[in-house]
N, C-alpha and C. Protein backbone atom coordinates (compact mmCIF):
# COMPACT_ATOMS: atom_id res chain seq x y z
N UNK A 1 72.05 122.46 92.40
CA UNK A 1 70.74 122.10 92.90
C UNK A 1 69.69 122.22 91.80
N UNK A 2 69.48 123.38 90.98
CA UNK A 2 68.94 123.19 90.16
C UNK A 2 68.81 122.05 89.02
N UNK A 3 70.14 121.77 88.50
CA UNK A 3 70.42 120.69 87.75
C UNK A 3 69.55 119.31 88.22
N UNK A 4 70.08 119.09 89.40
CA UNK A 4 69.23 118.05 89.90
C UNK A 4 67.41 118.36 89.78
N UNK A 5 67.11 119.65 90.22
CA UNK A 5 65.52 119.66 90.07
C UNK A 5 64.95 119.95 88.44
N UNK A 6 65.74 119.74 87.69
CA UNK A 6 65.43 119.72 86.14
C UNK A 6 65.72 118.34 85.87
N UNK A 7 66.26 117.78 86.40
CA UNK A 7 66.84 116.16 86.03
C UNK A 7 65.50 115.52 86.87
N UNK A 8 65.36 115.72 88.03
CA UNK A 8 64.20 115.10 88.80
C UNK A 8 62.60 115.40 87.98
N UNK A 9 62.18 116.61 87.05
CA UNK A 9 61.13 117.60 86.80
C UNK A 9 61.35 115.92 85.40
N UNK A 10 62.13 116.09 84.64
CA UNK A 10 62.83 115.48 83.47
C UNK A 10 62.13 113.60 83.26
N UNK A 11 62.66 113.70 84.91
CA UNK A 11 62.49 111.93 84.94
C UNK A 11 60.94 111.21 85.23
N UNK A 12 60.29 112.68 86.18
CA UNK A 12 59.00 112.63 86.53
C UNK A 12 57.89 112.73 84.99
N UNK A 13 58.16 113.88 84.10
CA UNK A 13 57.55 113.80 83.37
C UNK A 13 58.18 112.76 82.22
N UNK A 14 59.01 112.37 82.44
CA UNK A 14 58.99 111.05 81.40
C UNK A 14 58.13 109.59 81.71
N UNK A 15 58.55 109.89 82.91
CA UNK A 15 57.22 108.48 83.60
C UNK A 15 55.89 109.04 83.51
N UNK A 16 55.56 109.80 83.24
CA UNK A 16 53.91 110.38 83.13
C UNK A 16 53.95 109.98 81.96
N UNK A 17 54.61 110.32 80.68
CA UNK A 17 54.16 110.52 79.31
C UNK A 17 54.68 108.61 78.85
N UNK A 18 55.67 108.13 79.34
CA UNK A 18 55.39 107.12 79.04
C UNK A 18 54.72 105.80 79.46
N UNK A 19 54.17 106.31 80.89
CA UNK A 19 53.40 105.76 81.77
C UNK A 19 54.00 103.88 82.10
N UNK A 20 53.24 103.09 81.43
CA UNK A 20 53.75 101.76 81.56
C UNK A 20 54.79 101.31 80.85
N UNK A 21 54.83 102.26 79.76
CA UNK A 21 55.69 101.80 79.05
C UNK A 21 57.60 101.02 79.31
N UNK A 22 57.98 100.12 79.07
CA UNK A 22 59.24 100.23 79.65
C UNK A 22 60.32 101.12 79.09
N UNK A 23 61.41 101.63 80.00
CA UNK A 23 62.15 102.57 79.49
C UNK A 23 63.25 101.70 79.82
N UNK A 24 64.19 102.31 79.05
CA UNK A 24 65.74 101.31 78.80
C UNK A 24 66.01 102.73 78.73
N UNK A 25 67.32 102.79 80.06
CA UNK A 25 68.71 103.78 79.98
C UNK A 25 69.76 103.21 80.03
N UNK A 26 70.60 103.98 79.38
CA UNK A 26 71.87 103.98 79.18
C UNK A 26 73.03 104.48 79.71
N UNK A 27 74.46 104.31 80.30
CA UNK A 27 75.45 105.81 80.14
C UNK A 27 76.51 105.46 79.84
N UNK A 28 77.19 106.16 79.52
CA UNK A 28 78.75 106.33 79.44
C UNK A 28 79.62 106.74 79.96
N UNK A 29 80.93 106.60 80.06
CA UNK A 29 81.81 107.43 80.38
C UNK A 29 82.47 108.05 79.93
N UNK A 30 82.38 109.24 79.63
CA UNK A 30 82.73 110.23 78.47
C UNK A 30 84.32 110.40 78.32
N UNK A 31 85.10 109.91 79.77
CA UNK A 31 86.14 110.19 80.79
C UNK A 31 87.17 108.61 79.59
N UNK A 32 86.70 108.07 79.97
CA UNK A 32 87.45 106.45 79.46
C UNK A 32 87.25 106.58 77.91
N UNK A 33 86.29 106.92 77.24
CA UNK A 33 86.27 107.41 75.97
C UNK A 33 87.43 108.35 75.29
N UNK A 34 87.52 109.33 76.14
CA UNK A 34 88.25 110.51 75.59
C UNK A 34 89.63 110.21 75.63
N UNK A 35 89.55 108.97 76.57
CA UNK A 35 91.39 108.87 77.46
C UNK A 35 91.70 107.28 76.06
N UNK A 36 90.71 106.91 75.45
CA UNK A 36 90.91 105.69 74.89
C UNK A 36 90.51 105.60 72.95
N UNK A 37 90.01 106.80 72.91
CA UNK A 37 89.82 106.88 71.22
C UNK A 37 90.58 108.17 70.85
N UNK A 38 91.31 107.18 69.92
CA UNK A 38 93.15 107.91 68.99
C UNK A 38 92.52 109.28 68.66
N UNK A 39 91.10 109.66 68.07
CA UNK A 39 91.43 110.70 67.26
C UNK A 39 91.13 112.10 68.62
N UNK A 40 90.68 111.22 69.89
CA UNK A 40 90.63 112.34 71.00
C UNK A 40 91.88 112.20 72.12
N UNK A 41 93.12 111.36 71.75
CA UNK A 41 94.19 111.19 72.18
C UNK A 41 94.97 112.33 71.36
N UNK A 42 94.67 112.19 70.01
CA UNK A 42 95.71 113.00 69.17
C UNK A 42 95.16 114.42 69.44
N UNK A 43 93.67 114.74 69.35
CA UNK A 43 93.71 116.33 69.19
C UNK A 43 93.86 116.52 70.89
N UNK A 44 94.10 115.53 72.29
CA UNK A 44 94.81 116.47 73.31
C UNK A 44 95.98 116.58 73.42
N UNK A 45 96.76 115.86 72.18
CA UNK A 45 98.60 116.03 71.95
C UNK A 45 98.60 117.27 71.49
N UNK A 46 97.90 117.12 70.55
CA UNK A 46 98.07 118.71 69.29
C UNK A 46 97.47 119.93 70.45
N UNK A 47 96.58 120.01 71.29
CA UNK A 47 96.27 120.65 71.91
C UNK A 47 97.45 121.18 73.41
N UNK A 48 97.87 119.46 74.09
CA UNK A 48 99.08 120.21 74.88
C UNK A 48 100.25 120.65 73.78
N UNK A 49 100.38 120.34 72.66
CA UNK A 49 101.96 120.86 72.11
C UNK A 49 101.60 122.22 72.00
N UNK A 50 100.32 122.53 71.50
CA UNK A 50 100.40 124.57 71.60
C UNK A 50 100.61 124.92 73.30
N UNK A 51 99.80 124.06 73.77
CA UNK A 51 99.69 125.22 74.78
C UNK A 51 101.57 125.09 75.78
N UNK A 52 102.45 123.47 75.52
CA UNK A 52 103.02 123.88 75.82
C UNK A 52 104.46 124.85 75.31
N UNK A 53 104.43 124.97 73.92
CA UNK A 53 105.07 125.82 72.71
C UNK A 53 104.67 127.14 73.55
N UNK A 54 103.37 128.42 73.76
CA UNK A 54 102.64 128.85 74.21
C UNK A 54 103.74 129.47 75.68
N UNK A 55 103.47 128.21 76.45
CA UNK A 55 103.73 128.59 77.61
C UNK A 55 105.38 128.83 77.91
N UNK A 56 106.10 127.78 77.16
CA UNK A 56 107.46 128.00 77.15
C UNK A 56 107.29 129.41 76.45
N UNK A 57 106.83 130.11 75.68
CA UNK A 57 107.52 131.29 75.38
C UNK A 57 106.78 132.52 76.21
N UNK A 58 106.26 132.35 77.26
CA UNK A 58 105.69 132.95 78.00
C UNK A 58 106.70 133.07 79.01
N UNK A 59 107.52 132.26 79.52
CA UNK A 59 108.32 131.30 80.63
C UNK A 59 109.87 132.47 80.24
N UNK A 60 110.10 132.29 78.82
CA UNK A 60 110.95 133.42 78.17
C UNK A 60 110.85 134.94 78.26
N UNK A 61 109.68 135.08 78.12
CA UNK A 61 109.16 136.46 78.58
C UNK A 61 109.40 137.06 79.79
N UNK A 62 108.60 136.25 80.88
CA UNK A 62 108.92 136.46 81.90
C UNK A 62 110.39 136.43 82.83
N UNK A 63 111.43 135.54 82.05
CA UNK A 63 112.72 135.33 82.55
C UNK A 63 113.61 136.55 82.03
N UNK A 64 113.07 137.55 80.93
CA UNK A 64 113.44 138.76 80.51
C UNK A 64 113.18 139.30 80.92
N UNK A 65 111.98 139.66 81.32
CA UNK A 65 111.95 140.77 82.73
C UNK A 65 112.40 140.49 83.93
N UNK A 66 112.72 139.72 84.42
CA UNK A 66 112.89 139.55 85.71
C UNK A 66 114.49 139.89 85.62
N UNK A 67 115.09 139.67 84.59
CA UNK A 67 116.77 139.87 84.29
C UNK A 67 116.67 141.38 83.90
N UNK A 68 115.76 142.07 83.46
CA UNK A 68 115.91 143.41 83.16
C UNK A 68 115.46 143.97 84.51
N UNK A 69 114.73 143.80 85.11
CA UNK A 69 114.28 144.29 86.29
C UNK A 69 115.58 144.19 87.36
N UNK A 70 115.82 143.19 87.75
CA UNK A 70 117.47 142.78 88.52
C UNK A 70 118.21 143.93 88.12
N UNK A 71 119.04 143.99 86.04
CA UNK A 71 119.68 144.74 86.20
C UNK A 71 119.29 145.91 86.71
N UNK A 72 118.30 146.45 86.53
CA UNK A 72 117.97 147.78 86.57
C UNK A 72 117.94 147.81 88.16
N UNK A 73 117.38 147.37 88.99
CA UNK A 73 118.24 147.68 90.65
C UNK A 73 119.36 147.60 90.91
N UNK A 74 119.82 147.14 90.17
CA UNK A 74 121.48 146.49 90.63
C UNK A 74 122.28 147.99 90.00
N UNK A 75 121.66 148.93 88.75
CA UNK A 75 122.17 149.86 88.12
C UNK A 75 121.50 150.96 88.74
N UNK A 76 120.35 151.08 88.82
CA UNK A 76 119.55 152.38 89.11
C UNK A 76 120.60 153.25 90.25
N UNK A 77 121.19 153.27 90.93
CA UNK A 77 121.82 154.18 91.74
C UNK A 77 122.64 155.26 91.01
N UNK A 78 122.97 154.58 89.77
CA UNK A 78 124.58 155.00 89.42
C UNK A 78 124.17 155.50 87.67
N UNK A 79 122.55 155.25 87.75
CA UNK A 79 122.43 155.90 86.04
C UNK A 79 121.79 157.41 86.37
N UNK A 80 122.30 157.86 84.86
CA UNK A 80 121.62 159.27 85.25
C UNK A 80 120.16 159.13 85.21
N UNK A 81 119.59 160.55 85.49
CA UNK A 81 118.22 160.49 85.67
C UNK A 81 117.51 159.64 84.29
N UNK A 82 117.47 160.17 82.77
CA UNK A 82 116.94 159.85 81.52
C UNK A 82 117.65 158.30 81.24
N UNK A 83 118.52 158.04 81.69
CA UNK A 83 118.93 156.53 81.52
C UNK A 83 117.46 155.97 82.41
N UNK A 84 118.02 156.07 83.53
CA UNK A 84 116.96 155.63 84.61
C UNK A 84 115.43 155.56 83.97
N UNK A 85 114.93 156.83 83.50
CA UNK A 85 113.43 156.80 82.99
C UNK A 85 113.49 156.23 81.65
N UNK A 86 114.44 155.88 80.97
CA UNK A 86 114.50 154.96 79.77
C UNK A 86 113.83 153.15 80.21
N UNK A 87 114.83 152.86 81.24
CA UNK A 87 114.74 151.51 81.41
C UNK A 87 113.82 151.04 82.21
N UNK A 88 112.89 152.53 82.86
CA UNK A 88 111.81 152.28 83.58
C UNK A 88 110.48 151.79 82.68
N UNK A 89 110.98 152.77 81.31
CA UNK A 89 109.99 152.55 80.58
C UNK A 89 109.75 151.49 79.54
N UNK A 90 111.29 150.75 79.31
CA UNK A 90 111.43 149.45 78.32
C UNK A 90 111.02 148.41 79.58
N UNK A 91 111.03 148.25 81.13
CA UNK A 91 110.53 147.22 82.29
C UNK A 91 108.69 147.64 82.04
N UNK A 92 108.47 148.39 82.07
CA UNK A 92 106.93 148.71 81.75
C UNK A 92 106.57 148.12 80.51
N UNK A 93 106.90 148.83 79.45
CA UNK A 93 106.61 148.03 77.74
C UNK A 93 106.42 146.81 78.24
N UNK A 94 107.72 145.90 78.78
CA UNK A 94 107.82 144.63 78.84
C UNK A 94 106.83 143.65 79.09
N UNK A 95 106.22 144.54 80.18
CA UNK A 95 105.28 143.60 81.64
C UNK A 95 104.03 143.77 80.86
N UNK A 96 103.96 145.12 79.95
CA UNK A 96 102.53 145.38 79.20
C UNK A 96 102.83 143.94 78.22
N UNK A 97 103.75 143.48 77.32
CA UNK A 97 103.92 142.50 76.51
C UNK A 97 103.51 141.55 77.25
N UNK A 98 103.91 141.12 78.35
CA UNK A 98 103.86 139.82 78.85
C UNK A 98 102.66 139.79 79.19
N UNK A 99 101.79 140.82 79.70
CA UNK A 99 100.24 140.55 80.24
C UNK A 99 99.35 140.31 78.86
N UNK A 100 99.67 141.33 78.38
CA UNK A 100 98.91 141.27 76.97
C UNK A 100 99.28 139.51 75.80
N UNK A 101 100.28 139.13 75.55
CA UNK A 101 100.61 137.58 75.76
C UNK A 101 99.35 136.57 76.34
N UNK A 102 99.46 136.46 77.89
CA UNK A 102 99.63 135.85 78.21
C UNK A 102 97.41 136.17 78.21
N UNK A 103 97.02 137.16 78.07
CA UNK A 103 95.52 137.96 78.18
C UNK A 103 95.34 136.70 76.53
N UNK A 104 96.27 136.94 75.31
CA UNK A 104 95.77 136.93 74.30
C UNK A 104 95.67 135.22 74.03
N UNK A 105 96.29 134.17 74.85
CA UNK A 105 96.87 133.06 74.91
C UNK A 105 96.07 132.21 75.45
N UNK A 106 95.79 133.03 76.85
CA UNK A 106 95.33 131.96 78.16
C UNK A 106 94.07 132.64 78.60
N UNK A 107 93.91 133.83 78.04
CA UNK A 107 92.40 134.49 79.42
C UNK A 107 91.08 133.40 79.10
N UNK A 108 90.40 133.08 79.64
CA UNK A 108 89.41 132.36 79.89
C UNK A 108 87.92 132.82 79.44
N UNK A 109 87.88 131.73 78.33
CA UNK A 109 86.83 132.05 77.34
C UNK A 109 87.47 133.25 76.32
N UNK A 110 87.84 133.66 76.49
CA UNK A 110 88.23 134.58 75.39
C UNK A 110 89.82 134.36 74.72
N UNK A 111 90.86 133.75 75.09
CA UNK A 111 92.08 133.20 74.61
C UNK A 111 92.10 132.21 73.41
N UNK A 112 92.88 132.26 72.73
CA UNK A 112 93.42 131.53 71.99
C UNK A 112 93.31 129.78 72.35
N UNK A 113 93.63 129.85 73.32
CA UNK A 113 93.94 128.41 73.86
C UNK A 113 92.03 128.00 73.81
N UNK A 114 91.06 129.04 74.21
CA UNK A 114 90.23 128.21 74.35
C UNK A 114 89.50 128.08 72.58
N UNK A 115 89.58 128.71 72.53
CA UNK A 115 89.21 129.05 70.75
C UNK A 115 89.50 127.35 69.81
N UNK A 116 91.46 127.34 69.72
CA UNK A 116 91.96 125.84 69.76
C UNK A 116 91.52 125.08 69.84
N UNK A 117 90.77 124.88 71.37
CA UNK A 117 90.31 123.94 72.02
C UNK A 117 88.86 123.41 71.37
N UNK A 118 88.44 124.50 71.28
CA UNK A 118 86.82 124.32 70.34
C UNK A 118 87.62 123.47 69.19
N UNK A 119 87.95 124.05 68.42
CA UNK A 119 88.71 123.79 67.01
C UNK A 119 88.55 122.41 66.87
N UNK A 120 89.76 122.45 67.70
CA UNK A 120 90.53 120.79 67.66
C UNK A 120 89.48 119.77 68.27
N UNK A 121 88.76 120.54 69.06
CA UNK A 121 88.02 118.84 70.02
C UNK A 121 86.25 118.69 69.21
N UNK A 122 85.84 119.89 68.50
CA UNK A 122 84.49 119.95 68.56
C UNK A 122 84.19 118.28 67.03
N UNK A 123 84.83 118.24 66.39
CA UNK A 123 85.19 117.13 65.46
C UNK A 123 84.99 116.04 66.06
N UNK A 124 85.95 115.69 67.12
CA UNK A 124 85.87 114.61 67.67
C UNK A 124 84.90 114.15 68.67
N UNK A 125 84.08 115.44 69.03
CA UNK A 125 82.86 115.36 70.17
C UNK A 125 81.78 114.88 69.55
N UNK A 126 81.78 115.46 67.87
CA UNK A 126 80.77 115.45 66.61
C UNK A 126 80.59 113.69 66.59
N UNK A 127 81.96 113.16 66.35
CA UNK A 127 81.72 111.71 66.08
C UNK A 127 81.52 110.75 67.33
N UNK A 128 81.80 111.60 68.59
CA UNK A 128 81.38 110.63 69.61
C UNK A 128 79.99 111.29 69.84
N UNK A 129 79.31 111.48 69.85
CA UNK A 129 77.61 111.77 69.88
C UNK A 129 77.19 111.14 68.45
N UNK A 130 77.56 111.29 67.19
CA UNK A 130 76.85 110.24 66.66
C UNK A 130 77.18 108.66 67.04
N UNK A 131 78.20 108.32 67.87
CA UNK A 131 78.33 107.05 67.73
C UNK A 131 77.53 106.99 68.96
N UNK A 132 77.40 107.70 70.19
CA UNK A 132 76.35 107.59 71.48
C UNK A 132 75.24 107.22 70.75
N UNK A 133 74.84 107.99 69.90
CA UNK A 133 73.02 108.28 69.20
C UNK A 133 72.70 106.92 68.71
N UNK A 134 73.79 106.19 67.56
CA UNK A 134 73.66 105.25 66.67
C UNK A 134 73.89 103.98 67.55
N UNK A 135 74.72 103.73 68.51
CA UNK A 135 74.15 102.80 69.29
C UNK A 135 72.89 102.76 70.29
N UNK A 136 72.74 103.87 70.94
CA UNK A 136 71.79 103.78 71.81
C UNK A 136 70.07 103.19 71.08
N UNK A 137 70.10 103.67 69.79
CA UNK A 137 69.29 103.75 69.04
C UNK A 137 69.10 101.78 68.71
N UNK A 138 70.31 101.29 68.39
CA UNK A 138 70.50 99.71 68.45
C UNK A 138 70.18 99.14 69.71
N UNK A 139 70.64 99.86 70.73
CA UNK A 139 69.78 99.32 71.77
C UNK A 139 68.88 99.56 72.69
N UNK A 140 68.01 100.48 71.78
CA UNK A 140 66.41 100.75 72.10
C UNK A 140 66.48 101.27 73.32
N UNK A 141 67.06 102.36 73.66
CA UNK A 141 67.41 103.34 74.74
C UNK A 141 66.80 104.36 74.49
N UNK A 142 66.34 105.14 75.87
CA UNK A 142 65.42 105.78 75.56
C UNK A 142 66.33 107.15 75.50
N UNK A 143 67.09 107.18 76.97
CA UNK A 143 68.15 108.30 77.69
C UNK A 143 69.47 107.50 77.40
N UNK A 144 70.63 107.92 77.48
CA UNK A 144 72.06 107.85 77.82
C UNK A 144 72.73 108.94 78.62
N UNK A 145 73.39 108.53 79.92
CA UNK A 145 73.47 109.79 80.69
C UNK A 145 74.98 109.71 80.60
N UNK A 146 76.08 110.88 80.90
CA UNK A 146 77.07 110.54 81.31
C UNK A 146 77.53 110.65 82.59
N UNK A 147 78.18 109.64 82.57
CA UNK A 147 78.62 109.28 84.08
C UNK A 147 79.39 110.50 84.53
N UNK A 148 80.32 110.80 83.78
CA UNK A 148 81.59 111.44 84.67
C UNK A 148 81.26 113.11 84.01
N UNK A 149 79.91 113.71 83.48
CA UNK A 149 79.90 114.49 83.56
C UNK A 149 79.26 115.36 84.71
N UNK A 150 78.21 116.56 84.46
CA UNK A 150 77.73 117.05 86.20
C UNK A 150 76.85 116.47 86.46
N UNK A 151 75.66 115.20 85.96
CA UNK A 151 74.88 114.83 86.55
C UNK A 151 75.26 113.35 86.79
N UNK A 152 76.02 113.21 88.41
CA UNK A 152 76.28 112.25 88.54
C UNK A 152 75.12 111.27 89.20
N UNK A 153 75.40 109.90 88.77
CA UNK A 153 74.91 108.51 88.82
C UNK A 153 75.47 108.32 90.34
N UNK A 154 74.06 108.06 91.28
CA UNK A 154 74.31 107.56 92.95
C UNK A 154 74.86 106.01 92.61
N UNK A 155 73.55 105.05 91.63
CA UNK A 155 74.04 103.69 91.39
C UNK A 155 73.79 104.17 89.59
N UNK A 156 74.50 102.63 89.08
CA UNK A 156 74.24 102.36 87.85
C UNK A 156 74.81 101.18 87.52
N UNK A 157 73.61 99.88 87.30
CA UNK A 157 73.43 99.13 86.72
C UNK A 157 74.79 98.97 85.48
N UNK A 158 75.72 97.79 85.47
CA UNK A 158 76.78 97.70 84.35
C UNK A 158 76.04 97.23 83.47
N UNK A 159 74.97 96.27 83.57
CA UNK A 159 74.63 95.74 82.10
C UNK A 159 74.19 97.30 80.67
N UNK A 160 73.64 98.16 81.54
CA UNK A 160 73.35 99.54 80.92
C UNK A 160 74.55 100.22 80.30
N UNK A 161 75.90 100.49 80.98
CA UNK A 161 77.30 100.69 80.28
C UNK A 161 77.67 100.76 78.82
N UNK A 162 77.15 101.74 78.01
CA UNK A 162 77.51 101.22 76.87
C UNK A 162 78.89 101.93 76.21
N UNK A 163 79.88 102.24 77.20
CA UNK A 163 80.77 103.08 77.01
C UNK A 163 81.94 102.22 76.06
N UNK A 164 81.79 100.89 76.11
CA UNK A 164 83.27 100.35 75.53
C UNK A 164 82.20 100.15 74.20
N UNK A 165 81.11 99.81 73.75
CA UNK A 165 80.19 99.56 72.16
C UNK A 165 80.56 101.23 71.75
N UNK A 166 80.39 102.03 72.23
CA UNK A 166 80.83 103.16 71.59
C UNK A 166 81.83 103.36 71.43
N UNK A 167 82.88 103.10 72.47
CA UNK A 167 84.36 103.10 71.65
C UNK A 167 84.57 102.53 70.55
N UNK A 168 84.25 101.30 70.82
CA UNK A 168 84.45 100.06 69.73
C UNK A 168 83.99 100.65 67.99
N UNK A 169 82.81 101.39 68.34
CA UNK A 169 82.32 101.95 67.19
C UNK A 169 82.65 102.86 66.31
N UNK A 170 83.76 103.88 67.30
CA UNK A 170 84.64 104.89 67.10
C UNK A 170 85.61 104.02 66.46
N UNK A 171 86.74 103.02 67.56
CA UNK A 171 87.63 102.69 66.76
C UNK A 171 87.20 101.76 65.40
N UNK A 172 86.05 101.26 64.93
CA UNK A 172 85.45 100.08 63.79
C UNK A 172 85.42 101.60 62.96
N UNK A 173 85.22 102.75 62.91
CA UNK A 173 84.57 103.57 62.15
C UNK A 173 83.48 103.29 61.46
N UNK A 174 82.73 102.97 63.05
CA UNK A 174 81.54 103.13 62.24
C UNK A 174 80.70 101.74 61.87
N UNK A 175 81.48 101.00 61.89
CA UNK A 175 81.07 100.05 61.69
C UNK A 175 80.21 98.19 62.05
């Protein structure tokens, strides 16, 4: 709700300050972009091959405990006491490995995976905002909104669309 009353506060004082002036907007789809220019195809390959490298050895982890845990019910009757508190304590180590893994890999905002994710995508976000900027700028736009991000479009005009000139500009490099 807010979003919207900063977008509404946004649109009001742009019609004040530019009064008669005409305004030309723009948007995109950030969505058809990302799914259609190579160098943001390749860094979400390079991005699923960690995470699924990552997860398969997580998948390993967990299939070791669950086989150490088994044996150890299937044995616990028949070990002595210090056997018993041995393998209680290598099933503990274990589960501490696997949380700590999976904390250092996947926890949210703070993991590896999201870190990567900056890495690998912030490059390719770099060259799709200059290519948004450098066309919009060719076609005397004032705003460019995106469609498929949180401030969604009720209608929008296709002649305004400038989502495939920016691809195009991505794949021309530039040109």
């Amino acid at each position: 709700m807010k979003k919207y009353l900063i977008l509404a506060a946004f649109i009001l004082a742009g019609s004040i300050v530019f009064g008669q002036t005409k305004q030309k907007l723009g948007y995109v789809d950030s969505q058809v972009i990302l799914n259609q220019y190579s160098e943001a195809i390749k860094a979400q390959g390079d991005l699923d091959a960690l995470t699924s490298k990552w997860t398969a050895h997580l998948d390993s982890l967990n299939q070791n405990l669950q086989q150490m845990y088994s044996d150890y019910q299937k044995q616990a009757n028949t070990m002595p006491e210090d056997k018993k508190l041995a393998a209680q304590q290598n099933i503990i180590k274990l589960q501490q490995d696997v949380d700590n893994y999976k904390k250092d890999k996947f926890a949210q905002q703070t993991g590896e995976i999201y870190k990567k994710q900056q890495d690998i995508f912030n490059p390719v976000k770099d060259k799709i905002y200059k290519a948004i900027e450098e066309v919009a700028k060719k076609e005397d736009m004032q705003f460019v909104f995106d469609k498929s991000g949180d401030i969604i479009l009720l209608y929008a005009d296709p002649q305004f669309d400038i989502t495939y000139k920016v691809l195009d500009k991505l794949k021309t490099g530039g040109k």
